[in-house]
N, C-alpha and C. Protein backbone atom coordinates (compact mmCIF):
# COMPACT_ATOMS: atom_id res chain seq x y z
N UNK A 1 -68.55 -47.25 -30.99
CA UNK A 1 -68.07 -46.14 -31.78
C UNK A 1 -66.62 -46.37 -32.21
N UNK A 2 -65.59 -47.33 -31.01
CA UNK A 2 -64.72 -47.58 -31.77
C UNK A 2 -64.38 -47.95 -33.19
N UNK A 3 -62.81 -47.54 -33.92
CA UNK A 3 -62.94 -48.36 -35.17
C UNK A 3 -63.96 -47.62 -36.56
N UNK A 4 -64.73 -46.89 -35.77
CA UNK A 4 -65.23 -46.26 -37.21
C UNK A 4 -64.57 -44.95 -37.66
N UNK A 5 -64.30 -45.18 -38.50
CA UNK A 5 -62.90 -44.17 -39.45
C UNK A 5 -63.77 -43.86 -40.61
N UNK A 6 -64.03 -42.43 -41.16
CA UNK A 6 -64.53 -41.93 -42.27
C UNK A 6 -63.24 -42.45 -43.53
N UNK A 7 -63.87 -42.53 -43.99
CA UNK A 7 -62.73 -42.34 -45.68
C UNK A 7 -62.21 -40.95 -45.99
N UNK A 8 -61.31 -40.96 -46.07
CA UNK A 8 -60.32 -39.46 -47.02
C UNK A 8 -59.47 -39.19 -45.42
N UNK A 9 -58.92 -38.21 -46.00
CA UNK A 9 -57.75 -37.16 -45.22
C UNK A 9 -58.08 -37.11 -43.52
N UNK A 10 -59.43 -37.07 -43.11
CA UNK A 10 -59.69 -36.92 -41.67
C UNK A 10 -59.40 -37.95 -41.18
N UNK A 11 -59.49 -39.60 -41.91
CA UNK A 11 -59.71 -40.75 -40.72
C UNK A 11 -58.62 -40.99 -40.38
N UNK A 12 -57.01 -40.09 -40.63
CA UNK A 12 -56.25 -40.07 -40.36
C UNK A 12 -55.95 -39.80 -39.05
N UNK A 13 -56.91 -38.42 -38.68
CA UNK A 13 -56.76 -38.01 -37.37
C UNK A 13 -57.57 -38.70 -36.38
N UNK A 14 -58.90 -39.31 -37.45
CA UNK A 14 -59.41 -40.22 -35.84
C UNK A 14 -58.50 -41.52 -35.75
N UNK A 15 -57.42 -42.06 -36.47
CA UNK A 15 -56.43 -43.27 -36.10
C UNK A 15 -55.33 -42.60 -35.14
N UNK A 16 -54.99 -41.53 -35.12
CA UNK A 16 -54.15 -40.73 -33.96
C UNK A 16 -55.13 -40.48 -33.16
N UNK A 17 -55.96 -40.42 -33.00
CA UNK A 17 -56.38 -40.16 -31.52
C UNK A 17 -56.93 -41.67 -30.72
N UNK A 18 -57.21 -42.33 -31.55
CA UNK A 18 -57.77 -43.88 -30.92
C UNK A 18 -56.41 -44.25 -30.39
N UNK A 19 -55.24 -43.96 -31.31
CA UNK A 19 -54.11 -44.51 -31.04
C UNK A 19 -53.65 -43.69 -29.88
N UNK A 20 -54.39 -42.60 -29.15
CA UNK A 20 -53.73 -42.18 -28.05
C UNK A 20 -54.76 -42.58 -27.18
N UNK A 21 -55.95 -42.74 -27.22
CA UNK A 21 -56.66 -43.10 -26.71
C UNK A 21 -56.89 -44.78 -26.10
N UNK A 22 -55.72 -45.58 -26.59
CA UNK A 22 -54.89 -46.83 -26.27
C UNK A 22 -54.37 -46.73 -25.58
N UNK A 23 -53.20 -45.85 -26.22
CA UNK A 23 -51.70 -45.80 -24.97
C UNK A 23 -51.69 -44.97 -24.00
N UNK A 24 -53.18 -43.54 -23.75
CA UNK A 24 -52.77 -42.81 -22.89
C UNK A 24 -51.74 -41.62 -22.40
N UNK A 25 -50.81 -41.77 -23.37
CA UNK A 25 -49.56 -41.16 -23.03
C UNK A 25 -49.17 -41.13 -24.34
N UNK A 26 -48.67 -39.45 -24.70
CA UNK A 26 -48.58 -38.94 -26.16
C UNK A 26 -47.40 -39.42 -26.66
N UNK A 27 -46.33 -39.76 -25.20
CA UNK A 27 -44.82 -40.09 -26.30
C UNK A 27 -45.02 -41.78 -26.19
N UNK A 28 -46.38 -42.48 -26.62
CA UNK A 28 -45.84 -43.76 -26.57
C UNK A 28 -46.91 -43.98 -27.59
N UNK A 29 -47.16 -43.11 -28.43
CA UNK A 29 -48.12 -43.72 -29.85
C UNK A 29 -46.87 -43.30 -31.12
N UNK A 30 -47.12 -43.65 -31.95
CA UNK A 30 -46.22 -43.50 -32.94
C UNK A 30 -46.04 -41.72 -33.55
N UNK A 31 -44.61 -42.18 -34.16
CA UNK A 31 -44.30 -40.77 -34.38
C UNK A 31 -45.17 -40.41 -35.26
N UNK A 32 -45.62 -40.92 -36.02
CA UNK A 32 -46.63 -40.06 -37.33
C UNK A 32 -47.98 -39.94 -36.46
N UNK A 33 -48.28 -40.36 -35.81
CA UNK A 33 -49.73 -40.05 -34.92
C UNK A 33 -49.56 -38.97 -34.17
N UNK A 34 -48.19 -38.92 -33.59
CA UNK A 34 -47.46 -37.54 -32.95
C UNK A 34 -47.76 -36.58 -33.92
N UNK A 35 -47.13 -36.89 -34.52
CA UNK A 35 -47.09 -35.57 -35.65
C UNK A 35 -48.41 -35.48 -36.22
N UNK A 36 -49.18 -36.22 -36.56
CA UNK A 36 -50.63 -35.43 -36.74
C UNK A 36 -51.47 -34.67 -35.16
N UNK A 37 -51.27 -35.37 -34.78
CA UNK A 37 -51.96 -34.41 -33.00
C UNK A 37 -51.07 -33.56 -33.26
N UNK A 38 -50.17 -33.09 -33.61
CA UNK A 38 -49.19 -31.63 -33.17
C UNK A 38 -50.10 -30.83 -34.28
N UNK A 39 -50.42 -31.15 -35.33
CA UNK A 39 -50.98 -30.45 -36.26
C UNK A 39 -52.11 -29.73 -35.93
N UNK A 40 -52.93 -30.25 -34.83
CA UNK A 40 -54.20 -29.90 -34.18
C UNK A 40 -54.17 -28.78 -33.39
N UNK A 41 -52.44 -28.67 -33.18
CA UNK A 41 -52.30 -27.55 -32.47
C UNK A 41 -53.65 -26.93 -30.69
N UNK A 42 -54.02 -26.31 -31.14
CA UNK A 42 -55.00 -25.65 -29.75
C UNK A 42 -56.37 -26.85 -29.35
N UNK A 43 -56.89 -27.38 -30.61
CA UNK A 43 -57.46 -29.14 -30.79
C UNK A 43 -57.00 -30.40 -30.39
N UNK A 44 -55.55 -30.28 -29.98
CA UNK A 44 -55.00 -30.84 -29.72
C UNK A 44 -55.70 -31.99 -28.48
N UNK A 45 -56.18 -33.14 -28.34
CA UNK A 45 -57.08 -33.72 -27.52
C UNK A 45 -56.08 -34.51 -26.02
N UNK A 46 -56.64 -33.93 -24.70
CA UNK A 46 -55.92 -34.48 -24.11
C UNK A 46 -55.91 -35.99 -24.03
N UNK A 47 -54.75 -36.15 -23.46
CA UNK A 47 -54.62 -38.13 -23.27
C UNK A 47 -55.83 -38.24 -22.37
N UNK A 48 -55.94 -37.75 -21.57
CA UNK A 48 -57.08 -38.09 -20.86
C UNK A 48 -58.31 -37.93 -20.35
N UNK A 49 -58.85 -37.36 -21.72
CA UNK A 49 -59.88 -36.87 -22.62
C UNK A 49 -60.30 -38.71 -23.30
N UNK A 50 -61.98 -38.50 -23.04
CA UNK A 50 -62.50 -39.67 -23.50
C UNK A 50 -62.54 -39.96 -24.79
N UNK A 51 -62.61 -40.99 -25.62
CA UNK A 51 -62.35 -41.40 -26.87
C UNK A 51 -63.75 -40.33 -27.83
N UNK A 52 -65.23 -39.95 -26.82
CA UNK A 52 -65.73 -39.20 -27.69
C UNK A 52 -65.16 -37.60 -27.44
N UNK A 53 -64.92 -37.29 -26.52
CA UNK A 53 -64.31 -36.38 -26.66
C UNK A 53 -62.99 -35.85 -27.34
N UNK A 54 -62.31 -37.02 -27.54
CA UNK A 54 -61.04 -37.11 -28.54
C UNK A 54 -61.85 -36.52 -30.31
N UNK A 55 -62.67 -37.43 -30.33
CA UNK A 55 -63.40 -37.23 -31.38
C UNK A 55 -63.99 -36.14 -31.93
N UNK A 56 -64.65 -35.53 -30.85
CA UNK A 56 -64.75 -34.04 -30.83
C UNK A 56 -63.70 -33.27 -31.46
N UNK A 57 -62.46 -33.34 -30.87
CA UNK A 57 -61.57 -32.20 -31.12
C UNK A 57 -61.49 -32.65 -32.59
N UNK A 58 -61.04 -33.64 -33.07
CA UNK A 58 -61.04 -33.92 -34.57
C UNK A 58 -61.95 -33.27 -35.54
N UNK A 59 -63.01 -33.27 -34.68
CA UNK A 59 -64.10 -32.73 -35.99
C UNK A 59 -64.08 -31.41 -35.48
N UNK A 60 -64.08 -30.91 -34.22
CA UNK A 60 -63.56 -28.79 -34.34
C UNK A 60 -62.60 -28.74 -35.53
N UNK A 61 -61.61 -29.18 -34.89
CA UNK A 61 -60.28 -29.07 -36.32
C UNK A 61 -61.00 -28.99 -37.54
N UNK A 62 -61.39 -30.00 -37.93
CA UNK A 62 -61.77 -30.27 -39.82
C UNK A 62 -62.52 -29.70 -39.83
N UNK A 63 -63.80 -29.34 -38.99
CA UNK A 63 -64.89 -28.44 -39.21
C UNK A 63 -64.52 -27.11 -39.74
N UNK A 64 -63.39 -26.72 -38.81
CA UNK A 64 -62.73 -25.26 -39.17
C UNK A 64 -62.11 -25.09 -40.11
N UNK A 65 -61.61 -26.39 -40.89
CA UNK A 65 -60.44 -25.98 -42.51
C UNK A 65 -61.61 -24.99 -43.41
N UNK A 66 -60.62 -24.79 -44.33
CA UNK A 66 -60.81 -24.43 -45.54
C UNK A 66 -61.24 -25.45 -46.96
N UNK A 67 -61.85 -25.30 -47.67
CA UNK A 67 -61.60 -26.55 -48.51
C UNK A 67 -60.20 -26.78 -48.58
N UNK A 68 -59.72 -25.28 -49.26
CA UNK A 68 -58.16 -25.14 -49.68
C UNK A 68 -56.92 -25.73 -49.22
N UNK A 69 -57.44 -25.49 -47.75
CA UNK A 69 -56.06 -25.79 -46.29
C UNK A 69 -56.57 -27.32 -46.29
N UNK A 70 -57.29 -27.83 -46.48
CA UNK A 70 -57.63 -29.47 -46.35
C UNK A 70 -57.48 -29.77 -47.60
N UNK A 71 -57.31 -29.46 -48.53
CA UNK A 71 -56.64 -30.52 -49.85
C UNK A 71 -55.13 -30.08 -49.66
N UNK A 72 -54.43 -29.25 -49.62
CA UNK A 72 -53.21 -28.77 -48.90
C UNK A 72 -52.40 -29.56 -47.80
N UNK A 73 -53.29 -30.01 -46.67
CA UNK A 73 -52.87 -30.98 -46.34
C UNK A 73 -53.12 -32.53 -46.18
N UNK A 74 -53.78 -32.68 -46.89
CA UNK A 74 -53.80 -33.92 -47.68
C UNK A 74 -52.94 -34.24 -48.19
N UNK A 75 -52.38 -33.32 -49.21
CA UNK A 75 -51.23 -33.42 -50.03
C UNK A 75 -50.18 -33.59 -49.48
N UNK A 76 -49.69 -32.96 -48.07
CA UNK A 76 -48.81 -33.56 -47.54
C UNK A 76 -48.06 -34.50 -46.54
């Protein structure tokens, strides 16, 4: 299951979570991977939470946008 990344705006968040799902420890993946897990807010996936369960929280998150709020942040 590793390594498979959808195309568009989400496979962003499954590269922050693989990437925590590496290092284990939130202050040692990069700051922009930081900053997308902060975005997840209450989704937010623990470090030591399994890579499908990481996965999980990604798709609660996106499951729950809006079209609106997901081209919105896309955009930024």
């Amino acid at each position: 299951m590793k390594g498979i990344i959808p195309a568009g705006g989400s496979g962003k968040f499954f590269n922050a979570v693989e990437d925590l799902d590496n290092k284990k420890d939130i202050n040692k993946i990069s700051f922009k991977n930081k900053k997308i897990l902060k975005l997840m807010k209450v989704h937010q996936p623990s470090p030591n939470a399994s890579l499908y369960e990481k996965y999980q929280c990604v798709l609660d998150y996106v499951s729950g946008m809006t079209d609106n709020f997901a081209v919105t942040l896309n955009m930024e």
